[in-house]
Protein backbone atom coordinates (compact mmCIF):
# COMPACT_ATOMS: atom_id res chain seq x y z
CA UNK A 1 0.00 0.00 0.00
CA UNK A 2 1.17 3.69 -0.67
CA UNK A 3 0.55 6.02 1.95
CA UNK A 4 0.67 8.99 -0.49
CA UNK A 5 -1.77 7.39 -2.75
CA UNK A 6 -4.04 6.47 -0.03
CA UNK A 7 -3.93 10.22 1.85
CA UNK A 8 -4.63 12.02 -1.40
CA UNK A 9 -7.10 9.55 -2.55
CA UNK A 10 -9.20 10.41 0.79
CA UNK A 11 -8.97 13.90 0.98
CA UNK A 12 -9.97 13.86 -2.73
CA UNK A 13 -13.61 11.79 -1.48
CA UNK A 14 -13.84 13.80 1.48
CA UNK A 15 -13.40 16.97 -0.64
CA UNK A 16 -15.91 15.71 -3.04
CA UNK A 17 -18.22 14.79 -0.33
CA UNK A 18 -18.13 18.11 1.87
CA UNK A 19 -18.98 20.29 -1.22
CA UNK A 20 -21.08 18.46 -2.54
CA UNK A 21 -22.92 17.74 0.88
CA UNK A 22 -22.88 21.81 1.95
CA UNK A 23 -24.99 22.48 -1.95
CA UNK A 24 -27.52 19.65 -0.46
CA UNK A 25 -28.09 21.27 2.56
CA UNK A 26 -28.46 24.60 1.32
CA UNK A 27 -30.41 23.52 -1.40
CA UNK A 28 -33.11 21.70 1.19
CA UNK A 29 -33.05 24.39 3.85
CA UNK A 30 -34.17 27.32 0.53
CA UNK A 31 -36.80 24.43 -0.36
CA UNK A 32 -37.92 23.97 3.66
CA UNK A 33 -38.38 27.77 4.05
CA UNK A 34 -39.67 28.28 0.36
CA UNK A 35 -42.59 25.76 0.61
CA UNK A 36 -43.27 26.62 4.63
CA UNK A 37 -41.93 23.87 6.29
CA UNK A 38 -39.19 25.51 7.87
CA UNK A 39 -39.55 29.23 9.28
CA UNK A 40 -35.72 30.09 9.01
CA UNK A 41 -34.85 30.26 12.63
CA UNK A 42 -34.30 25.96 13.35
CA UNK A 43 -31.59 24.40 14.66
CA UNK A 44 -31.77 21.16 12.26
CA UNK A 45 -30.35 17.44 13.56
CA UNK A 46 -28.03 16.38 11.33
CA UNK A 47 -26.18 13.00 10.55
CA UNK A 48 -23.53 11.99 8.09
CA UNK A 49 -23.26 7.84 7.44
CA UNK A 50 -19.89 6.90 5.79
CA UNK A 51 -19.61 2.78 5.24
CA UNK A 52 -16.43 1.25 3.18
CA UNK A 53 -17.73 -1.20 1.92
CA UNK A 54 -15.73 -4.22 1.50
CA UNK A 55 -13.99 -4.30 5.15
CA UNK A 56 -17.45 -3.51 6.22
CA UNK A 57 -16.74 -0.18 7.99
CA UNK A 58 -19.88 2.32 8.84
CA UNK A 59 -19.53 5.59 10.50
CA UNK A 60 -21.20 7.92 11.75
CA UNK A 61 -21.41 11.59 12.80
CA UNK A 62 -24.03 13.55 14.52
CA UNK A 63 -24.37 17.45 14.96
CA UNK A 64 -26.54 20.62 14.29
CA UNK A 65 -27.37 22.96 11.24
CA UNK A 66 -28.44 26.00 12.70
CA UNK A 67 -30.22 28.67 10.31
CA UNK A 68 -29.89 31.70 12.40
């Protein structure tokens, strides 16, 4: 195994997975407060699942979105 390979190849998924996560959340909060079913002022759970598959890994990590 090559570590460099391995460390870029991650930050290049996690890269890819925090941008394109942020335009999904933004994208669903407009659409909440748009159609009414957010006001603009929630703090909104929020949970992110990573699995690897093959070894069978699945991770998870809880926290808050708050809109104002």
């Amino acid at each position: 195994m090559n570590e460099d390979v391995l460390n870029n190849s991650i930050r290049k998924f996690l890269k890819t997975v925090g941008v394109t996560s942020q335009r999904e959340i933004e994208k669903a909060v407009r659409d909440g407060i748009a159609n009414g079913a957010l006001k603009g002022q929630e703090t909104l759970p929020a949970k992110m699942v990573l699995t690897l598959g093959t070894v069978n890994v699945t991770f998870e990590v809880k926290g808050s979105i708050e809109l104002e």
